[in-house]
C-alpha atoms as a PDB file:
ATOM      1  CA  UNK A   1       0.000   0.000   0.000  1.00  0.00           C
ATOM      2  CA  UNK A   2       1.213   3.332  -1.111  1.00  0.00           C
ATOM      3  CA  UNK A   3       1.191   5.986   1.778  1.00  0.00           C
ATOM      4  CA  UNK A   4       0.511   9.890   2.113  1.00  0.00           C
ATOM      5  CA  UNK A   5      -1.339   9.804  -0.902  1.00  0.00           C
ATOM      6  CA  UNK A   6      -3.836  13.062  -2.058  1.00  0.00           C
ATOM      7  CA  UNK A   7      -4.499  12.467  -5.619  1.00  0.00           C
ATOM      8  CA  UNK A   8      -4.730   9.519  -8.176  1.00  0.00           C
ATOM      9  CA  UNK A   9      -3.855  10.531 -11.723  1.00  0.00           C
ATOM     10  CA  UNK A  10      -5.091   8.376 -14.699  1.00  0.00           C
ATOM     11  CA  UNK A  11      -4.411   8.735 -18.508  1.00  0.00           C
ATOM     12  CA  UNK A  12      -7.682   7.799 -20.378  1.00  0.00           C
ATOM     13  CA  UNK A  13      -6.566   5.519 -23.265  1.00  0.00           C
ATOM     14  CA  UNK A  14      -5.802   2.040 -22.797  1.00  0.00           C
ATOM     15  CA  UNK A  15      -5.901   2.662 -19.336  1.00  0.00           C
ATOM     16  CA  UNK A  16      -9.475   4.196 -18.053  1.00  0.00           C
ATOM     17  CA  UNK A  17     -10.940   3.543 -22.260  1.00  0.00           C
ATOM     18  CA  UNK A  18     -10.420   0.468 -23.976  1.00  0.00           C
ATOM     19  CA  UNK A  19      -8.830   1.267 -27.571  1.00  0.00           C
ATOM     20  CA  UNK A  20      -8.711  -1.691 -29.044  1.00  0.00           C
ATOM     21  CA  UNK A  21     -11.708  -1.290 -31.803  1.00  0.00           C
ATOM     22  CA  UNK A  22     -10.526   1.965 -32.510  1.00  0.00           C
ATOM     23  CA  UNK A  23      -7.079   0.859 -33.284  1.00  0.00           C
ATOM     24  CA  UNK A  24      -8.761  -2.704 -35.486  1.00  0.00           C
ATOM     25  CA  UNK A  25     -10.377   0.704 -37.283  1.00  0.00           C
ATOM     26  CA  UNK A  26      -7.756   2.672 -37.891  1.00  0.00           C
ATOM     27  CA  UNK A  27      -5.428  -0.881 -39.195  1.00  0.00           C
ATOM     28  CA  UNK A  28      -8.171  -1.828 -41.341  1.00  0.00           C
ATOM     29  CA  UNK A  29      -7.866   1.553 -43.003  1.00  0.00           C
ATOM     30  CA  UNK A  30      -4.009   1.703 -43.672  1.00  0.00           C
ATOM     31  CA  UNK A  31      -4.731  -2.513 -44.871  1.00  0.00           C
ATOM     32  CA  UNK A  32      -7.133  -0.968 -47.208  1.00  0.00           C
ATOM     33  CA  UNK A  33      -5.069   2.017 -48.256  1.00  0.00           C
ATOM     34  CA  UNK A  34      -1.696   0.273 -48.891  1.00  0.00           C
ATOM     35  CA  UNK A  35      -3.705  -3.112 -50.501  1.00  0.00           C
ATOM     36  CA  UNK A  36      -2.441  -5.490 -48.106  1.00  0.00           C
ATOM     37  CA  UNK A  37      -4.216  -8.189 -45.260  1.00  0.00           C
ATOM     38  CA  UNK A  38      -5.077  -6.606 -41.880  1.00  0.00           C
ATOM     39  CA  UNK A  39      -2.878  -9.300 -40.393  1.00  0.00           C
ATOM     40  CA  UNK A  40      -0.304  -8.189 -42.528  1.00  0.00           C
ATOM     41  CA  UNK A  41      -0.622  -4.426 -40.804  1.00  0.00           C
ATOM     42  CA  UNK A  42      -1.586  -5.637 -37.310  1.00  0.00           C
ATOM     43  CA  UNK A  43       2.087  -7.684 -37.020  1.00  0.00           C
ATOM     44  CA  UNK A  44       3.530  -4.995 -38.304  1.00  0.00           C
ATOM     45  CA  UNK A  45       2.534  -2.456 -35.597  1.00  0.00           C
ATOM     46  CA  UNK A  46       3.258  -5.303 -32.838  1.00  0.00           C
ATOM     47  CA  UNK A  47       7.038  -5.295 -34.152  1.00  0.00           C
ATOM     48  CA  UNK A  48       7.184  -1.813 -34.190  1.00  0.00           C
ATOM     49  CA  UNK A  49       5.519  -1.510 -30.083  1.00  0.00           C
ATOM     50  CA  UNK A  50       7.824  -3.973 -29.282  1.00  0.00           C
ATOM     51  CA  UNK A  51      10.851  -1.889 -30.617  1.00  0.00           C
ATOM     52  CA  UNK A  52       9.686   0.691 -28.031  1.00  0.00           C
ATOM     53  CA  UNK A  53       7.567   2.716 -30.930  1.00  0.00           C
ATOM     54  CA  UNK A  54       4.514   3.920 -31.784  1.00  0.00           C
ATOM     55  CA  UNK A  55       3.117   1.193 -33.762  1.00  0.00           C
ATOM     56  CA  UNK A  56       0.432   2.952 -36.009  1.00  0.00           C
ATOM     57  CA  UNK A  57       2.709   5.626 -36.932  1.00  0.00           C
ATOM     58  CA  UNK A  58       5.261   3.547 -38.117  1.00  0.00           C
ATOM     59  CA  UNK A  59       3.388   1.541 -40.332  1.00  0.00           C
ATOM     60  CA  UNK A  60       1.458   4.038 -41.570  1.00  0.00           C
ATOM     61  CA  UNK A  61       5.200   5.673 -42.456  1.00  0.00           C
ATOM     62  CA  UNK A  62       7.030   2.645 -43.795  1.00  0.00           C
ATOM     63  CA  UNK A  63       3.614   1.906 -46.032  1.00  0.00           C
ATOM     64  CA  UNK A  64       3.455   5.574 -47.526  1.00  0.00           C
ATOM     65  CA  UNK A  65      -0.202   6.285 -46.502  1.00  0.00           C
ATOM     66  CA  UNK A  66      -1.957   8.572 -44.602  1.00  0.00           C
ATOM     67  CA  UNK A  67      -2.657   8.359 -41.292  1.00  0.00           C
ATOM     68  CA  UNK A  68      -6.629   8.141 -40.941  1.00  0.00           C
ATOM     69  CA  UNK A  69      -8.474   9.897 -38.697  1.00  0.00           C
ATOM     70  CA  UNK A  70      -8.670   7.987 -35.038  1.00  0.00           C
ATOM     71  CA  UNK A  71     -12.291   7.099 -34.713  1.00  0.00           C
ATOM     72  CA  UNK A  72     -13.308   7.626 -31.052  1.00  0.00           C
ATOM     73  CA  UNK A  73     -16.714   6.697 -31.705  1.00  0.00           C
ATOM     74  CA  UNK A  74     -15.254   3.343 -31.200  1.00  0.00           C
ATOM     75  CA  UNK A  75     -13.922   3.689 -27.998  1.00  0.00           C
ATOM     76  CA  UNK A  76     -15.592   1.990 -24.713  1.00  0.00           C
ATOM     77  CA  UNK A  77     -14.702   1.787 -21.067  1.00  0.00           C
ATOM     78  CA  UNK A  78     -13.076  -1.344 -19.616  1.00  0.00           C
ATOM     79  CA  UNK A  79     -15.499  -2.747 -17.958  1.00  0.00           C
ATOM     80  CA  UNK A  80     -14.349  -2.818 -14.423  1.00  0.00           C
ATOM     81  CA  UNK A  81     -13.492   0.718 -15.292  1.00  0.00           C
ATOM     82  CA  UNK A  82     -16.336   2.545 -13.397  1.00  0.00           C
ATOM     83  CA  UNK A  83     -16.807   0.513 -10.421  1.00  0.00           C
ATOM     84  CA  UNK A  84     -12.596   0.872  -9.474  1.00  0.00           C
ATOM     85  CA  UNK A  85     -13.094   4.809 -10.065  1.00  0.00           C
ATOM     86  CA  UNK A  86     -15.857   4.885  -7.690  1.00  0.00           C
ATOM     87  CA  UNK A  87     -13.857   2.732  -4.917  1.00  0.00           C
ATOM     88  CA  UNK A  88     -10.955   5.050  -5.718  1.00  0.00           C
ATOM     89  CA  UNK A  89     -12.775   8.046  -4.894  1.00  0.00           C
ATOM     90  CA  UNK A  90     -13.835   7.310  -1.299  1.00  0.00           C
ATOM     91  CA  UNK A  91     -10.714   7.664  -0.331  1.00  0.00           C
ATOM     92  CA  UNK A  92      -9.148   9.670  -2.863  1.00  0.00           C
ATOM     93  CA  UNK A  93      -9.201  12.748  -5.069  1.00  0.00           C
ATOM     94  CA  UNK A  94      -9.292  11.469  -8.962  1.00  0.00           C
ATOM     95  CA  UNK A  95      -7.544  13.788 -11.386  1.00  0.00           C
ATOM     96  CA  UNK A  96      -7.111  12.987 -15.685  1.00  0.00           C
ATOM     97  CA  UNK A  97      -3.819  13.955 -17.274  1.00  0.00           C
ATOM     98  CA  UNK A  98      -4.587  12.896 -20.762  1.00  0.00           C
ATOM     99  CA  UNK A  99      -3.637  13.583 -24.502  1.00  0.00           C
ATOM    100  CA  UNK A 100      -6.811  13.987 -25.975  1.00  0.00           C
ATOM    101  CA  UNK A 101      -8.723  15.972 -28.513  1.00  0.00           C
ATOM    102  CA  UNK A 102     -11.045  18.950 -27.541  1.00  0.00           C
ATOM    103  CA  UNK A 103     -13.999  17.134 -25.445  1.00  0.00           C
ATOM    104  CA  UNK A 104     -12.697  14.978 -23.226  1.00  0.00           C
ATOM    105  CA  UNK A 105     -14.977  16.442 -20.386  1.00  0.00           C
ATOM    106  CA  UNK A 106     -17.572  15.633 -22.505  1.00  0.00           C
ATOM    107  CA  UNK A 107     -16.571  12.250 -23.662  1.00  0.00           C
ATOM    108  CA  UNK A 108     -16.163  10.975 -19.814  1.00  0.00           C
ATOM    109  CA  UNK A 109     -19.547  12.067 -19.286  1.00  0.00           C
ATOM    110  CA  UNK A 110     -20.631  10.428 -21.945  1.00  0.00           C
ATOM    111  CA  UNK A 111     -18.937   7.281 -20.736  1.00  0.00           C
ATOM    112  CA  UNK A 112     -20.770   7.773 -17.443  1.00  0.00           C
ATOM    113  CA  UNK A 113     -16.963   8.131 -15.044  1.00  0.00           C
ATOM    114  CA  UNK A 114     -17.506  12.154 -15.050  1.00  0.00           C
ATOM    115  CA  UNK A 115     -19.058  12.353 -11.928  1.00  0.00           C
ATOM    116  CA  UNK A 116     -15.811  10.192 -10.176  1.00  0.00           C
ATOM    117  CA  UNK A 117     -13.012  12.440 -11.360  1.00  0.00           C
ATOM    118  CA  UNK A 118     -12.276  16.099  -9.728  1.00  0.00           C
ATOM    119  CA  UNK A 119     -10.001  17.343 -12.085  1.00  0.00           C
ATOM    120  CA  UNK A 120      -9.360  16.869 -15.895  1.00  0.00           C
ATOM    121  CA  UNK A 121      -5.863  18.252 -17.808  1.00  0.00           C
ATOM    122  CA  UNK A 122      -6.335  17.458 -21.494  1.00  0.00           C
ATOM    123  CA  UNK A 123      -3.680  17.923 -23.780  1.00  0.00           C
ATOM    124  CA  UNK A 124      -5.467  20.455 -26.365  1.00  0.00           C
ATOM    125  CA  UNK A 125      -6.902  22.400 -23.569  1.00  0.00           C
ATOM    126  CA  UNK A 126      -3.734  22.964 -22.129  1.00  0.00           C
ATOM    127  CA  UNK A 127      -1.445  23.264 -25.422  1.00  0.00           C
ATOM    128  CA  UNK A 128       0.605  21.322 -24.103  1.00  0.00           C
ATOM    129  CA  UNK A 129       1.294  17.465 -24.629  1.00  0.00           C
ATOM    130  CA  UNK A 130       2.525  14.360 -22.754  1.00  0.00           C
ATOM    131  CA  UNK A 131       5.490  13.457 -21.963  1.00  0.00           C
ATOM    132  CA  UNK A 132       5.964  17.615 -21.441  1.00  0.00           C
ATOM    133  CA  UNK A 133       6.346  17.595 -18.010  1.00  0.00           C
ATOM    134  CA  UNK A 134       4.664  20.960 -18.023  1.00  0.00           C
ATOM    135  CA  UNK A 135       1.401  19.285 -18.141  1.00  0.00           C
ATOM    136  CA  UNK A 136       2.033  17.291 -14.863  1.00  0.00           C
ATOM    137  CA  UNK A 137       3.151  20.484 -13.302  1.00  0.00           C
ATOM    138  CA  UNK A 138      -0.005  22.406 -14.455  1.00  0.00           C
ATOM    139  CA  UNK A 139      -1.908  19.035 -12.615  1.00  0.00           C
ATOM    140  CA  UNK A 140      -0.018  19.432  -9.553  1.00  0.00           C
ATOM    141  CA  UNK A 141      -0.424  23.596  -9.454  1.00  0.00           C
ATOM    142  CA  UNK A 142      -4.403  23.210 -10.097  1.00  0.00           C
ATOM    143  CA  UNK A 143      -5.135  20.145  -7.311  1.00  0.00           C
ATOM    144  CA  UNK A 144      -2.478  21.902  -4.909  1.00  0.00           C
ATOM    145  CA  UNK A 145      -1.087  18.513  -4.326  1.00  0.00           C
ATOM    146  CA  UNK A 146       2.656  17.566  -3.805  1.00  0.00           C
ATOM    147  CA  UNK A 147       4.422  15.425  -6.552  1.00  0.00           C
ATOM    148  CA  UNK A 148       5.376  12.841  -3.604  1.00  0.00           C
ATOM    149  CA  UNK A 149       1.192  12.644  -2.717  1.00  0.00           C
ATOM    150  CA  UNK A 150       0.254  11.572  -6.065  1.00  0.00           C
ATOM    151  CA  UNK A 151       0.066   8.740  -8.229  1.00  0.00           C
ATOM    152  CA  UNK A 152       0.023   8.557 -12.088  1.00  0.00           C
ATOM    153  CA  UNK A 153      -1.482   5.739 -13.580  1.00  0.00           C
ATOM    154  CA  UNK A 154      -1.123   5.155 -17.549  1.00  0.00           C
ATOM    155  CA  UNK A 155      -0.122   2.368 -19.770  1.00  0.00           C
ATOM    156  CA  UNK A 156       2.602   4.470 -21.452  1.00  0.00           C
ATOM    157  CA  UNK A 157       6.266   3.997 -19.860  1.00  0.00           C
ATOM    158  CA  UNK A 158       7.583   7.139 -22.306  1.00  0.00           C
ATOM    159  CA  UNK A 159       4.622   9.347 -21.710  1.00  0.00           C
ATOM    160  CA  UNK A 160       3.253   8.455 -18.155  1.00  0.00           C
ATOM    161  CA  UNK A 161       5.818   6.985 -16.197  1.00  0.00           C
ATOM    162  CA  UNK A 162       8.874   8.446 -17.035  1.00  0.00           C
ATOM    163  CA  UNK A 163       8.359  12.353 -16.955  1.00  0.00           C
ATOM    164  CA  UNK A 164       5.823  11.683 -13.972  1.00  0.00           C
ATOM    165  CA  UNK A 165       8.375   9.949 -12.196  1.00  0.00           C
ATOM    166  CA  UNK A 166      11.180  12.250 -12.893  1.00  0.00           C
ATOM    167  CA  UNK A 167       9.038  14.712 -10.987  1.00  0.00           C
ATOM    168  CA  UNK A 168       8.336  12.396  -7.983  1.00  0.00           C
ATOM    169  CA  UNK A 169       4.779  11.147  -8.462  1.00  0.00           C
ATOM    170  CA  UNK A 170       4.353   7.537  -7.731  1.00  0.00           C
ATOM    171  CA  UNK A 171       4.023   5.325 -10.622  1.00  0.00           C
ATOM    172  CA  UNK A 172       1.652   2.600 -11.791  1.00  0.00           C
ATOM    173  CA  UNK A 173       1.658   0.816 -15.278  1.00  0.00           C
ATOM    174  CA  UNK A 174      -1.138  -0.584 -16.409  1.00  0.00           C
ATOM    175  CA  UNK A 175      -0.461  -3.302 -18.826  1.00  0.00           C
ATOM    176  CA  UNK A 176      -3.376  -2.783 -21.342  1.00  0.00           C
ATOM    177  CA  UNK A 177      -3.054  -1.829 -24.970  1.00  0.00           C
ATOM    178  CA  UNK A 178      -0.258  -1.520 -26.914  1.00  0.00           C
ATOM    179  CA  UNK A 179       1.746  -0.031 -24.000  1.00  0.00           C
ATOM    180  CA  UNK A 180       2.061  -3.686 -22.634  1.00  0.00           C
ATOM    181  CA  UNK A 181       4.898  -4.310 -25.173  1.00  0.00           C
ATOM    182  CA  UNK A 182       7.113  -1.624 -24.109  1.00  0.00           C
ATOM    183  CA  UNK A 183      10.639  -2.867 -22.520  1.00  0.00           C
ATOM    184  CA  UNK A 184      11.646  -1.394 -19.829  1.00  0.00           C
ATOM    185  CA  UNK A 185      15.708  -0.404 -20.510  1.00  0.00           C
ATOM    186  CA  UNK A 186      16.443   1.816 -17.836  1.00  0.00           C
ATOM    187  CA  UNK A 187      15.751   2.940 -14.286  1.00  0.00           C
ATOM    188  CA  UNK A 188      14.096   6.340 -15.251  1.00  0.00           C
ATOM    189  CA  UNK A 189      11.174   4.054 -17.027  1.00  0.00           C
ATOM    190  CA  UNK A 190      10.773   1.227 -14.539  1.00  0.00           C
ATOM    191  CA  UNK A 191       7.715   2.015 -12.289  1.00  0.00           C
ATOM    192  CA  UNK A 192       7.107   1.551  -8.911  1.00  0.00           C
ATOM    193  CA  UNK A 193       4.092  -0.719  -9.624  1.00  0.00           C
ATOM    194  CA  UNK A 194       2.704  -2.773 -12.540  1.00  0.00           C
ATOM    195  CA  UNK A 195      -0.574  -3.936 -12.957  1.00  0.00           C
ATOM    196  CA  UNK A 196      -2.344  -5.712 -15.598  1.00  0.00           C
ATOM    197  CA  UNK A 197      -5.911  -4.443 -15.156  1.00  0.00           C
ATOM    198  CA  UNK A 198      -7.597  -1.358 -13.028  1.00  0.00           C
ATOM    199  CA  UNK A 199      -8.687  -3.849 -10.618  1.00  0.00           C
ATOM    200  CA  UNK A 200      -5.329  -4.676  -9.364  1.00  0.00           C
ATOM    201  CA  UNK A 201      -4.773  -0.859  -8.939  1.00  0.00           C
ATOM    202  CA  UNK A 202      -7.363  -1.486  -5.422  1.00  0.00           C
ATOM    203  CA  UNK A 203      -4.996  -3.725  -4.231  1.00  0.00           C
ATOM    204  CA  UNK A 204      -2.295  -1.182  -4.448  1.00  0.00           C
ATOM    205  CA  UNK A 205      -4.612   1.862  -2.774  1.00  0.00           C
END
């Protein structure tokens, strides 16, 4: 159990949302675009997120097409998502620190978590983008919590726990996604926790 905490920080994709039939979208495209099999494209991003990059990106790079347009229509919460948020919050603030489009208030009411989280920093909002660390400062100055009473959960090593840890939030990665291939090379990425799904994160808290 992690003590003297204030605030729990979560990222919203792959960790709070499940991305997965957004991301089978957005493959199917660049299959269609470049006239090859979806498997063909989906082993291609896994090599890349196992080399530590961003898998979509890549392939949609080393295939010459564009990158279409992420569909978050497609997006839907993991399902134990709600009830841990709730748990969370009786003895916790909840705070976001996402990159996200403009909406993401709007979109977590819409997923029905809204009402659970106290505090939302949003990449467009802010203009300013994980792994910035400016944009776990501008967290920190709005809650009026310490680094060292926080915890920032995310399934990105390069974008949540690294520049969150280098400012002395506690770290938890959540396994989920694409994230889940990353290796770990050096101390400044290894967390303090890893977890494989948001109900673990209880056991933790």
């Amino acid at each position: 159990m992690i003590e003297n905490i204030s605030w729990v920080f979560f990222d919203i994709g792959s960790t709070i949302i499940n991305e997965q039939f957004a991301y089978e979208h957005r493959f199917k495209e660049i299959a269609e675009a470049a006239n090859i099999s979806y498997y063909k494209v989906y082993q291609m991003v896994i090599n890349y997120y196992k080399q530590n990059k961003k898998g979509d990106l890549e392939v949609a790079r080393a295939l010459d097409v564009t990158l279409s347009k992420w569909h978050s229509e497609d997006e839907v919460l993991y399902e134990n998502a709600s009830q841990c948020l709730e748990i969370i919050k009786k003895k916790y603030k909840i705070g976001i620190i996402a990159n996200q489009p403009f909406g993401t208030v709007e979109r977590l009411e819409k997923h029905g978590i809204l009402q659970h989280i106290d505090l939302v920093i949003a990449s467009t909002e802010e203009g300013v983008a994980k792994p910035d660390k400016r944009i776990f400062e501008t967290a920190l100055e709005r809650s009026g919590c310490k680094s060292e009473n926080a915890i920032m959960i995310g399934d990105r090593i390069d974008n949540d726990i690294v520049p969150a840890k280098s400012l002395g939030f506690h770290t938890i990665w959540i396994k989920q996604g694409f994230g889940q291939y990353w290796k770990v090379t050096c101390e400044q990425e290894k967390p303090d926790y890893t977890v494989t799904c948001l109900s673990d994160i209880i056991l933790i808290l």
